[in-house]
N, C-alpha and C. Protein backbone atom coordinates (compact mmCIF):
# COMPACT_ATOMS: atom_id res chain seq x y z
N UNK A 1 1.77 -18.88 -16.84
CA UNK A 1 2.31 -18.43 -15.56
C UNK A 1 1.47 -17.25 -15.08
N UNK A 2 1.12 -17.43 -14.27
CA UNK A 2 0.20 -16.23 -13.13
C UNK A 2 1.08 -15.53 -12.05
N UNK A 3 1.02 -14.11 -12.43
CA UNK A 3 1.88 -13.94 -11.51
C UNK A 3 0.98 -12.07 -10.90
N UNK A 4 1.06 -12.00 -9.70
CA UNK A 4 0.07 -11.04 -8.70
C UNK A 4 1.10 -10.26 -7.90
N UNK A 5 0.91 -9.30 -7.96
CA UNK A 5 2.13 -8.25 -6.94
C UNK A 5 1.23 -6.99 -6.78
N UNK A 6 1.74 -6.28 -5.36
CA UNK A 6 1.32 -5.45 -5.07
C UNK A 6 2.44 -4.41 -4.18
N UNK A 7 2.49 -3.40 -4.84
CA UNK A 7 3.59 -2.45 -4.41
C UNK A 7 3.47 -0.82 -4.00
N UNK A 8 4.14 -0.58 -2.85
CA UNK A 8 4.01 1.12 -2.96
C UNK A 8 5.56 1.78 -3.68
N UNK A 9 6.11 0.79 -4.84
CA UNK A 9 7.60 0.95 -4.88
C UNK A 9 7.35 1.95 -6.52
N UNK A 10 8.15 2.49 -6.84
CA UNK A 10 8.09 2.60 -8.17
C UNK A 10 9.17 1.42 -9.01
N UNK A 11 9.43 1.51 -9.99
CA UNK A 11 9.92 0.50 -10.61
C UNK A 11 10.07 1.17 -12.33
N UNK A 12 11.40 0.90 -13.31
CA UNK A 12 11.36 1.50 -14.58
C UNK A 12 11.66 -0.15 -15.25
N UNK A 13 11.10 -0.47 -16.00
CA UNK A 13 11.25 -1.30 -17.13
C UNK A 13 12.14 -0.47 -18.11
N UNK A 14 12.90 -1.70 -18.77
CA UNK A 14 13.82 -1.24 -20.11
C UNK A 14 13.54 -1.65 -20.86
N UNK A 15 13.56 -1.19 -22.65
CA UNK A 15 12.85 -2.72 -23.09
C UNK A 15 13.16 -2.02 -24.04
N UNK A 16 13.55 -2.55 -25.62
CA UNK A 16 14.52 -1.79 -26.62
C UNK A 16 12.99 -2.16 -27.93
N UNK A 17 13.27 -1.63 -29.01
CA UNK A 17 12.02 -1.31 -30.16
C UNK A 17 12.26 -1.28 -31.31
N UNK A 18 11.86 -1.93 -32.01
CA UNK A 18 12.79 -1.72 -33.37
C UNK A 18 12.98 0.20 -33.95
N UNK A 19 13.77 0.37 -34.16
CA UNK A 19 14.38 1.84 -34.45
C UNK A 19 14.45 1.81 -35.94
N UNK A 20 13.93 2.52 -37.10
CA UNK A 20 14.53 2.44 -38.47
C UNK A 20 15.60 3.20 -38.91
N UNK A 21 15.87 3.68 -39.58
CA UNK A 21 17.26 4.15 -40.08
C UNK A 21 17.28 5.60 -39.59
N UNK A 22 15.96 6.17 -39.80
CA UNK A 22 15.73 7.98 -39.64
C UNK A 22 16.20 8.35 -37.82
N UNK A 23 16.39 6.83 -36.88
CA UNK A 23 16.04 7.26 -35.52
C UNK A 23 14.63 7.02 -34.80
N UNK A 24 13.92 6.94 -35.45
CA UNK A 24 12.20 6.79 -35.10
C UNK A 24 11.56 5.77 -34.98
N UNK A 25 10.66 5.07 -33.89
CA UNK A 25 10.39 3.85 -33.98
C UNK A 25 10.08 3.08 -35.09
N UNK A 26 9.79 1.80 -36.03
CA UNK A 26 9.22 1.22 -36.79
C UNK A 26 7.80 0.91 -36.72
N UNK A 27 7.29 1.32 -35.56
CA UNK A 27 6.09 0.57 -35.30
C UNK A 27 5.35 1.89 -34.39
N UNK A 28 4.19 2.13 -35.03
CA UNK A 28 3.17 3.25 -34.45
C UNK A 28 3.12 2.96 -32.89
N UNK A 29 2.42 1.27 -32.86
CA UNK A 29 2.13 1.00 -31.43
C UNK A 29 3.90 0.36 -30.63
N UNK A 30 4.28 0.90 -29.89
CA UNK A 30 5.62 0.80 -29.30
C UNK A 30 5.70 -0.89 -28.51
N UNK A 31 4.55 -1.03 -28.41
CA UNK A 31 4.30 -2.20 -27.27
C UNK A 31 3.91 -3.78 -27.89
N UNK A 32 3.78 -3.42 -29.28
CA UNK A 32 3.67 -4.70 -29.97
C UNK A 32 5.24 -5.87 -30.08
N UNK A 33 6.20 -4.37 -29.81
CA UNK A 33 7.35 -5.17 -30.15
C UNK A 33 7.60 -5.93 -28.43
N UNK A 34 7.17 -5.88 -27.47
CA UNK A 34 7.23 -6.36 -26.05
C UNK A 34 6.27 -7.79 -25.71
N UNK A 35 6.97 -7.96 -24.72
CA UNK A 35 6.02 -9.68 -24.83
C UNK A 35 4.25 -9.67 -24.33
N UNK A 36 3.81 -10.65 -24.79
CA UNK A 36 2.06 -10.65 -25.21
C UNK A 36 2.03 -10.02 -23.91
N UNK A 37 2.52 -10.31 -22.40
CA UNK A 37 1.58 -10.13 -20.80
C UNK A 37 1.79 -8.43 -20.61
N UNK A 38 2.84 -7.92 -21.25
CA UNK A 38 2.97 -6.66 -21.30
C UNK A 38 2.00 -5.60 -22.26
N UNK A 39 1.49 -6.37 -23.23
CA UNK A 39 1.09 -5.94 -24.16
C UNK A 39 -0.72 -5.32 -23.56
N UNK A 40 -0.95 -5.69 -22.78
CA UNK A 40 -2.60 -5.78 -22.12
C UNK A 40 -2.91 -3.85 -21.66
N UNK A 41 -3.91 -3.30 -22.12
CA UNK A 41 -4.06 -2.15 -21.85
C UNK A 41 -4.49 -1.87 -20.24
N UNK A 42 -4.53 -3.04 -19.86
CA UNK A 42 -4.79 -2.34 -18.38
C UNK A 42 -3.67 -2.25 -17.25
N UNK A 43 -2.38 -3.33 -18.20
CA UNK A 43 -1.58 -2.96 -17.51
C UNK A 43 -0.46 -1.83 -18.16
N UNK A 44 -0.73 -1.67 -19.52
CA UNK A 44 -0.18 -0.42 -19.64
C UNK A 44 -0.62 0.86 -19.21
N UNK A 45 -2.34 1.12 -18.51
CA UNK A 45 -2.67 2.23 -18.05
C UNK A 45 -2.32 2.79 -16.83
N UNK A 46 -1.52 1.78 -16.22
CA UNK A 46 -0.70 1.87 -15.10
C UNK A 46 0.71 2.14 -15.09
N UNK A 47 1.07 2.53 -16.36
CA UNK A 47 2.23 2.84 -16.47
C UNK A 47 2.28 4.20 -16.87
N UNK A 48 3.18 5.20 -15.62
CA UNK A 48 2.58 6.93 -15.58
C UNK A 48 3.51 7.17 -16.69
N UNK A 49 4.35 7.03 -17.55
CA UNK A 49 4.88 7.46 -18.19
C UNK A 49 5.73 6.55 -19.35
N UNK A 50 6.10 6.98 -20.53
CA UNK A 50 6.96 6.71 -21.51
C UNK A 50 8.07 7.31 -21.65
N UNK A 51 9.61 7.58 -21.43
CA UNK A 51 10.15 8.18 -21.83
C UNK A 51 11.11 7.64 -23.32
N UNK A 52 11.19 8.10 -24.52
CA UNK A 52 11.48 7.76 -25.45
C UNK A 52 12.70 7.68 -25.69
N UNK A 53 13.52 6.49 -25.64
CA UNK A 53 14.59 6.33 -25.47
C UNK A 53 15.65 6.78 -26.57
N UNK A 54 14.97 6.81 -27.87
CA UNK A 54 15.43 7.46 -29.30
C UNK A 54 15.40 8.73 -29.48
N UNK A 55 14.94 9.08 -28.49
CA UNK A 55 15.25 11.22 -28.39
C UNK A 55 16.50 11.40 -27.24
N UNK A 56 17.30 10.24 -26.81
CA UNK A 56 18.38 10.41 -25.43
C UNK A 56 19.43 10.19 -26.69
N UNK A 57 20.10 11.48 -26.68
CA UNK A 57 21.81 11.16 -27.00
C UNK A 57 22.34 9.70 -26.65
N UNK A 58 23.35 9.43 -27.70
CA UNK A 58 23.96 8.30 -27.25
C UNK A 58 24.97 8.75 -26.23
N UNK A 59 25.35 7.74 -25.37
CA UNK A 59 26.47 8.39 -24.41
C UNK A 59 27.73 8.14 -25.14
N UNK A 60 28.71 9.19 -25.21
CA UNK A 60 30.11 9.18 -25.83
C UNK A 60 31.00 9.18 -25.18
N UNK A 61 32.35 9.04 -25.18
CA UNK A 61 33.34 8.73 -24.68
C UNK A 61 33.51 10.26 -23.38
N UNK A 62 33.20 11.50 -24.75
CA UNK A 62 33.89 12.37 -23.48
C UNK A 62 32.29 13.21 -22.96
N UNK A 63 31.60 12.35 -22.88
CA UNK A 63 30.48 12.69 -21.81
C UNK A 63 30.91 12.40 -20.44
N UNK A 64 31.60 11.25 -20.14
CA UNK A 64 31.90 10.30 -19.28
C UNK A 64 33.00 11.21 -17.92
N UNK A 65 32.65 11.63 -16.75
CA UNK A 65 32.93 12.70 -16.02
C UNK A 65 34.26 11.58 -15.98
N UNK A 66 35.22 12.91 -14.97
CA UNK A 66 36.55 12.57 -14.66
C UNK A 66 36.99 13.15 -13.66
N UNK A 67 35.75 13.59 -12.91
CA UNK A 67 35.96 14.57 -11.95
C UNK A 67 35.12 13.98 -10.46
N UNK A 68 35.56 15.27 -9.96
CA UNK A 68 34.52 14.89 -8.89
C UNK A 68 32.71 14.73 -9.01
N UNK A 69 32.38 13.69 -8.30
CA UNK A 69 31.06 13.40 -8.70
C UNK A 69 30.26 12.78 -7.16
N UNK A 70 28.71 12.74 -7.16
CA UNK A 70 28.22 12.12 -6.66
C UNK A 70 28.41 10.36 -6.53
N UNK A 71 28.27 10.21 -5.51
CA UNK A 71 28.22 7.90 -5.74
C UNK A 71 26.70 8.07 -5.60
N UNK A 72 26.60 6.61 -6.52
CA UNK A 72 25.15 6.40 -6.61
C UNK A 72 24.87 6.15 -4.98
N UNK A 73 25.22 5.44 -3.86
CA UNK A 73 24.73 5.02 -2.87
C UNK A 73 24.33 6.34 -2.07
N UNK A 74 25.07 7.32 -1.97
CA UNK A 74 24.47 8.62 -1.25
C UNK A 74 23.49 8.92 -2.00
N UNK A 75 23.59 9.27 -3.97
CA UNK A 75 21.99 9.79 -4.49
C UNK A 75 21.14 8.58 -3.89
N UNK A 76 21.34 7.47 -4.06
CA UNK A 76 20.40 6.39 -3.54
C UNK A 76 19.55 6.82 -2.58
N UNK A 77 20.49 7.34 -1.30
CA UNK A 77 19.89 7.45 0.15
C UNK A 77 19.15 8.94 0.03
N UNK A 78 20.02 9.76 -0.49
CA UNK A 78 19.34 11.04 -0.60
C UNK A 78 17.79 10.80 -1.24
N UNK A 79 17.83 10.29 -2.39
CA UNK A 79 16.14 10.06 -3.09
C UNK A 79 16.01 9.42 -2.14
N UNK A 80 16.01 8.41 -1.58
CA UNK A 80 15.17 7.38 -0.58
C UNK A 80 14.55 8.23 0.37
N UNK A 81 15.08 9.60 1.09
CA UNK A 81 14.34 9.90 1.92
C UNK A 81 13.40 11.07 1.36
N UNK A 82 14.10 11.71 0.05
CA UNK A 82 12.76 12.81 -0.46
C UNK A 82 12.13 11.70 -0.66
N UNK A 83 11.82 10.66 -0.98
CA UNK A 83 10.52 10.16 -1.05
C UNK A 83 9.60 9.58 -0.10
N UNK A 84 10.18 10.10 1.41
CA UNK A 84 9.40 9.90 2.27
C UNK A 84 8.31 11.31 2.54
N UNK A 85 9.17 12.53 2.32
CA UNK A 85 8.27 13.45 1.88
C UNK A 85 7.04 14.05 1.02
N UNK A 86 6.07 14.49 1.58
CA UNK A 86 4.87 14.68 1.41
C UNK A 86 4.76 16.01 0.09
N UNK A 87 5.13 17.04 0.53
CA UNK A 87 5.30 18.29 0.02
C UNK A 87 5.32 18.75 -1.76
N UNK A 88 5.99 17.69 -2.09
CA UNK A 88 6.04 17.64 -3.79
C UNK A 88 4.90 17.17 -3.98
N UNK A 89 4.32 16.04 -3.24
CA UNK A 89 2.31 16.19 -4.08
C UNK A 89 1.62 17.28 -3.89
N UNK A 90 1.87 17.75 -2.65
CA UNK A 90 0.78 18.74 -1.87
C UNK A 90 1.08 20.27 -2.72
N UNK A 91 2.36 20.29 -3.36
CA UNK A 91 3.00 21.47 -4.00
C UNK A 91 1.98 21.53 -5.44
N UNK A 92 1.80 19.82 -6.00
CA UNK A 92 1.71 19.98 -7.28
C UNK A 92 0.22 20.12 -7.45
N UNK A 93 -1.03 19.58 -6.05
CA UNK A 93 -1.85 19.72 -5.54
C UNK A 93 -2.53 21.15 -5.69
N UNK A 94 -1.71 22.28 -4.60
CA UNK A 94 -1.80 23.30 -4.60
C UNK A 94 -2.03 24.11 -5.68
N UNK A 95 -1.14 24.17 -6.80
CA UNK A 95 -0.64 24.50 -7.69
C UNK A 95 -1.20 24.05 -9.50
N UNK A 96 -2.36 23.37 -9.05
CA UNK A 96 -2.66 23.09 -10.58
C UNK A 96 -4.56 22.45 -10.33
N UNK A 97 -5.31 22.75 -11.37
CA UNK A 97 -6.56 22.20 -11.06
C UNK A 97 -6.35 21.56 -12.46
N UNK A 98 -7.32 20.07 -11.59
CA UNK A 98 -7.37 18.86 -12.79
C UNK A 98 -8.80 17.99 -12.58
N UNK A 99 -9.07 17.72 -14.07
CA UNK A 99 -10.76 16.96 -14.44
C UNK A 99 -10.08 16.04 -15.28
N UNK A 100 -10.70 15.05 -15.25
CA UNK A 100 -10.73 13.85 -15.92
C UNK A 100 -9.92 12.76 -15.47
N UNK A 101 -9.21 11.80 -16.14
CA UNK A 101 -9.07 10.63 -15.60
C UNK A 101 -8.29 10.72 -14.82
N UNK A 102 -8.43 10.07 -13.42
CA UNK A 102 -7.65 9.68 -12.17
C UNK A 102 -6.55 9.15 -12.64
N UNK A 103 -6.03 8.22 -13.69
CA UNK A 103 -5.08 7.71 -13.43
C UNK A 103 -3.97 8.61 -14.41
N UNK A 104 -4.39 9.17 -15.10
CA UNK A 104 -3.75 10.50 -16.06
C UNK A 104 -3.12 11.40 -14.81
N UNK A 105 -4.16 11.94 -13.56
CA UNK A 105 -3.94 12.54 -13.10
C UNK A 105 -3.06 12.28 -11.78
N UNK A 106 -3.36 11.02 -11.69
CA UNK A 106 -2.07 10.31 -10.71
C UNK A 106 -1.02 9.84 -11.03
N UNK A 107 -0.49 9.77 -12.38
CA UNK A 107 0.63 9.77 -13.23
C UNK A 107 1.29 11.27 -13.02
N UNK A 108 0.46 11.87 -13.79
CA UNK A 108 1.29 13.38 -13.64
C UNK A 108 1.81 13.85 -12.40
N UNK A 109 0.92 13.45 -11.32
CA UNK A 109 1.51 14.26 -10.29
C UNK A 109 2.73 13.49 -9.64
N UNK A 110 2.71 12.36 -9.82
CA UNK A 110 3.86 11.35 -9.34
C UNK A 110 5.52 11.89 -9.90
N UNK A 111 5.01 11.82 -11.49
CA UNK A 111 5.99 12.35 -12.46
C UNK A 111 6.39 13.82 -11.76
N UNK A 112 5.48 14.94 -11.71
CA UNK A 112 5.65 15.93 -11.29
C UNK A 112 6.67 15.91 -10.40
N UNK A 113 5.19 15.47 -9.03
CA UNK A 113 6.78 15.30 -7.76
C UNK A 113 7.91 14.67 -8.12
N UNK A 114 8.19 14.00 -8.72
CA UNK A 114 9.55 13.11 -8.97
C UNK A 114 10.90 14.36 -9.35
N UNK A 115 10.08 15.22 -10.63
CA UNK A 115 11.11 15.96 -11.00
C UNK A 115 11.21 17.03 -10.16
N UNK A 116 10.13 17.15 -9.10
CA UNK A 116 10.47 18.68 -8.10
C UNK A 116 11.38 17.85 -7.29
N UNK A 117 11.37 16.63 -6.44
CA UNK A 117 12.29 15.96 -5.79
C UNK A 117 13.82 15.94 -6.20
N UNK A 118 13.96 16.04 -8.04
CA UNK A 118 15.74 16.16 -8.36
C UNK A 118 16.03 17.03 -8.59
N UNK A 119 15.22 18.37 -9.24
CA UNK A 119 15.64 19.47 -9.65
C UNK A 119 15.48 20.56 -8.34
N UNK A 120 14.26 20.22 -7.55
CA UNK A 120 13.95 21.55 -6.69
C UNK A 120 13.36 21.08 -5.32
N UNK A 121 14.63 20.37 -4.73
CA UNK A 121 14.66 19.96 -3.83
C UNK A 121 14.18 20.43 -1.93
N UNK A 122 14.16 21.77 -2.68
CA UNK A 122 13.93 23.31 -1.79
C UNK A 122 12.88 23.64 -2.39
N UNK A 123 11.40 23.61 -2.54
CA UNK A 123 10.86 24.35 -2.92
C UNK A 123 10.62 25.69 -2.72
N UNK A 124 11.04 26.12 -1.82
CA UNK A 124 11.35 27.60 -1.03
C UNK A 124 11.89 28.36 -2.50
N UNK A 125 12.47 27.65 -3.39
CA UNK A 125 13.93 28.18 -4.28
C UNK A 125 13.13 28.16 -5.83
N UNK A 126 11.70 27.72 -5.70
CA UNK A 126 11.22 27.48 -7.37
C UNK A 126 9.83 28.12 -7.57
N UNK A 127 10.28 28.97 -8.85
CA UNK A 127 9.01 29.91 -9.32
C UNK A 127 7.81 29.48 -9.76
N UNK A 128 6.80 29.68 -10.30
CA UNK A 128 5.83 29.07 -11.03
C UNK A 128 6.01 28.68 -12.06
N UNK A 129 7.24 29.50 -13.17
CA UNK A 129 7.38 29.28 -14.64
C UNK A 129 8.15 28.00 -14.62
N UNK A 130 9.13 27.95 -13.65
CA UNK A 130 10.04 26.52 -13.77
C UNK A 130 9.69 25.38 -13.18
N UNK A 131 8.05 25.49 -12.13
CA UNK A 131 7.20 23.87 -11.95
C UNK A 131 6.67 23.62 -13.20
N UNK A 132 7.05 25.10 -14.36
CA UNK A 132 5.79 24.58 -15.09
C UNK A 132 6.71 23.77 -16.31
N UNK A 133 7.71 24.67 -16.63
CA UNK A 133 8.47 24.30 -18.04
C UNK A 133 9.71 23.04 -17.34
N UNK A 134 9.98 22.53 -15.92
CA UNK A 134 10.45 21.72 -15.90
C UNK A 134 10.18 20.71 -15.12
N UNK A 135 9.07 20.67 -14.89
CA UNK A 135 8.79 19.62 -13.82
C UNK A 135 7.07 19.36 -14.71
N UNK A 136 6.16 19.86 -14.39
CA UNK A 136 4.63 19.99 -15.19
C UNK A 136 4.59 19.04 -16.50
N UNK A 137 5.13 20.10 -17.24
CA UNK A 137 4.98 19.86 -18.47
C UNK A 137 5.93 18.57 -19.07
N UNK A 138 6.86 18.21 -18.69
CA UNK A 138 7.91 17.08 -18.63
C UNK A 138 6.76 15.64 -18.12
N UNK A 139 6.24 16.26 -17.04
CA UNK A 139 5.44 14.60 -16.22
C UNK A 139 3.77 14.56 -17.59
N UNK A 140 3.78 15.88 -18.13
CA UNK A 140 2.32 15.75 -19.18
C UNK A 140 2.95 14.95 -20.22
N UNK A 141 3.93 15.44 -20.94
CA UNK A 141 4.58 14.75 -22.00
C UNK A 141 4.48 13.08 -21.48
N UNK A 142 5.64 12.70 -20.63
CA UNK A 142 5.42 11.32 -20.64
C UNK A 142 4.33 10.38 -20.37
N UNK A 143 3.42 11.56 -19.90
CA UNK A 143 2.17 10.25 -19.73
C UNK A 143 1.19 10.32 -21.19
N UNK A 144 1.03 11.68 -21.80
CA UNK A 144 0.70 11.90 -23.30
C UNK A 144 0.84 10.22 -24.12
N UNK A 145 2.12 10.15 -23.95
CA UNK A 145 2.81 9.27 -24.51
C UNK A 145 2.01 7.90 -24.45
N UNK A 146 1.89 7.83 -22.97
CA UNK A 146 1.02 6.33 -22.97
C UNK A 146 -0.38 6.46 -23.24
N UNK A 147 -1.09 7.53 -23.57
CA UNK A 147 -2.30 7.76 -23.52
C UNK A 147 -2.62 7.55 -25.21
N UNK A 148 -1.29 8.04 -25.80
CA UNK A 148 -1.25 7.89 -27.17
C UNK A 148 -1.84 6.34 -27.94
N UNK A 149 -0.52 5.71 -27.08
CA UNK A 149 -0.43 4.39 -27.33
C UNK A 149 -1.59 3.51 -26.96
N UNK A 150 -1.98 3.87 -25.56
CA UNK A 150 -3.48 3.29 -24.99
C UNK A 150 -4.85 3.29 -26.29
N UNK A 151 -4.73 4.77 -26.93
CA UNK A 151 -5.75 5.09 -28.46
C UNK A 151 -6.09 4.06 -29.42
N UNK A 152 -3.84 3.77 -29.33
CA UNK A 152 -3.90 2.91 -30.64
C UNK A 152 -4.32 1.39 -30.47
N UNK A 153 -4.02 1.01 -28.84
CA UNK A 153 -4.18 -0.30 -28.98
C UNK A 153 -5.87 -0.80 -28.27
N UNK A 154 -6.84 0.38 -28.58
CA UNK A 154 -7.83 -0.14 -28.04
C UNK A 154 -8.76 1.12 -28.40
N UNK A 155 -9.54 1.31 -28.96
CA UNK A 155 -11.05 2.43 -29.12
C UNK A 155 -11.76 3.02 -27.96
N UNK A 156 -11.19 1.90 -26.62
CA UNK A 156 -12.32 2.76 -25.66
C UNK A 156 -11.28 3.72 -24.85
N UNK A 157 -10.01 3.98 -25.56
CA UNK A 157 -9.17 4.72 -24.23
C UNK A 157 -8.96 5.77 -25.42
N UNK A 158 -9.13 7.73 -25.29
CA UNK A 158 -9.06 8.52 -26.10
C UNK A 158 -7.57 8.71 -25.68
N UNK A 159 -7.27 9.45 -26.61
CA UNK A 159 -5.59 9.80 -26.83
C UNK A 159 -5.73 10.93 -25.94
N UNK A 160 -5.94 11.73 -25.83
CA UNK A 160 -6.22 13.19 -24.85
C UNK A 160 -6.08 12.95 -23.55
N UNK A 161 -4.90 14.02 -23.11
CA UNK A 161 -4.93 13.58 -21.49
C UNK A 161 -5.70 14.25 -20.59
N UNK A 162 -5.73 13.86 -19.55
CA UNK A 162 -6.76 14.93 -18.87
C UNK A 162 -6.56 15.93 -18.38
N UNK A 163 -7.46 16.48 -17.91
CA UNK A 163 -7.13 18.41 -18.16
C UNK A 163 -6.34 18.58 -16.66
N UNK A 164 -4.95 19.06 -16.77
CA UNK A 164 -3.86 19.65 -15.73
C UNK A 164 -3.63 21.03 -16.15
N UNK A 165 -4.52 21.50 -14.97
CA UNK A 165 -3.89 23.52 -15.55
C UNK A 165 -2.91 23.72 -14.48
N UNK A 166 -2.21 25.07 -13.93
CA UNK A 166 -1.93 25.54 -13.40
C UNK A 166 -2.75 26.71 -13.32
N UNK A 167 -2.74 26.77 -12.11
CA UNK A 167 -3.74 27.74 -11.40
C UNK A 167 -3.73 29.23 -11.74
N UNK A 168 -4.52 30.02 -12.12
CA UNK A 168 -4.30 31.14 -12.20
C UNK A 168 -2.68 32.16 -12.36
């Protein structure tokens, strides 16, 4: 089966791994346990991030609110239109000098903006230390992750991500 798509959408795959007893995957490379068309490094280099589903608490009974809360259809609409906004690239733009691979570096900043879009919706309202320790460094980690995995399943992709500073 051949199948061709082209999107300006984002999109999260779910996809479960064998886990051993300690909590920790069974398997170095994460992607062996996923089917062969997934398995291809060029379409995993397109994927800006990993988040590790074995470091998320399980959800428990009294996690579960009882109160007043957001509905998903307003967060729905609310994200739908920060993401018509420009400002969270141009912020993360501003704010950080980067060498090496384009797609390292167009991961991060996606990731970046994503988390200035839920946490700091106002950028008017956010310092340098908290683009860095909650938004920055959060979008480096998850793409780390695939860069890791990219190492293991192929010699010509280095584990090292590419260089994201923050500016002076």
């Amino acid at each position: 089966m051949n199948v061709s798509a082209t999107s300006e959408a984002s999109f999260v795959m779910l996809a479960n791994i064998p886990i051993g007893t300690d909590g920790r995957p069974l398997l170095d490379n994460y992607f062996n346990a996923l089917p062969h068309f997934l398995q291809e490094t060029a379409f995993i280099d397109r994927i800006h991030g990993l988040l590790p589903g074995w470091e998320i608490p399980h959800i428990e009974k009294q996690m579960i609110g009882n109160g007043i809360a957001l509905k998903a259809d307003y967060f729905s609409s609310a994200s739908h239109e920060l993401r018509k906004r420009g400002e969270f690239s141009n912020y993360f733009r501003e704010q950080t000098i980067t060498n090496g691979d384009l797609r390292d570096i167009n991961a991060v900043e996606r990731l970046t903006s994503g988390y200035l879009k839920l946490l700091f919706p106002d950028l008017n309202l956010l310092n340098k230390d908290q683009f860095i320790e909650y938004c920055l460094n959060p979008a480096k980690q998850l793409r780390s992750i695939i860069r890791q995995q990219l190492s293991i399943r192929d010699f010509e992709y280095k584990s090292s991500l590419a260089k994201i500073e923050v500016k002076g």
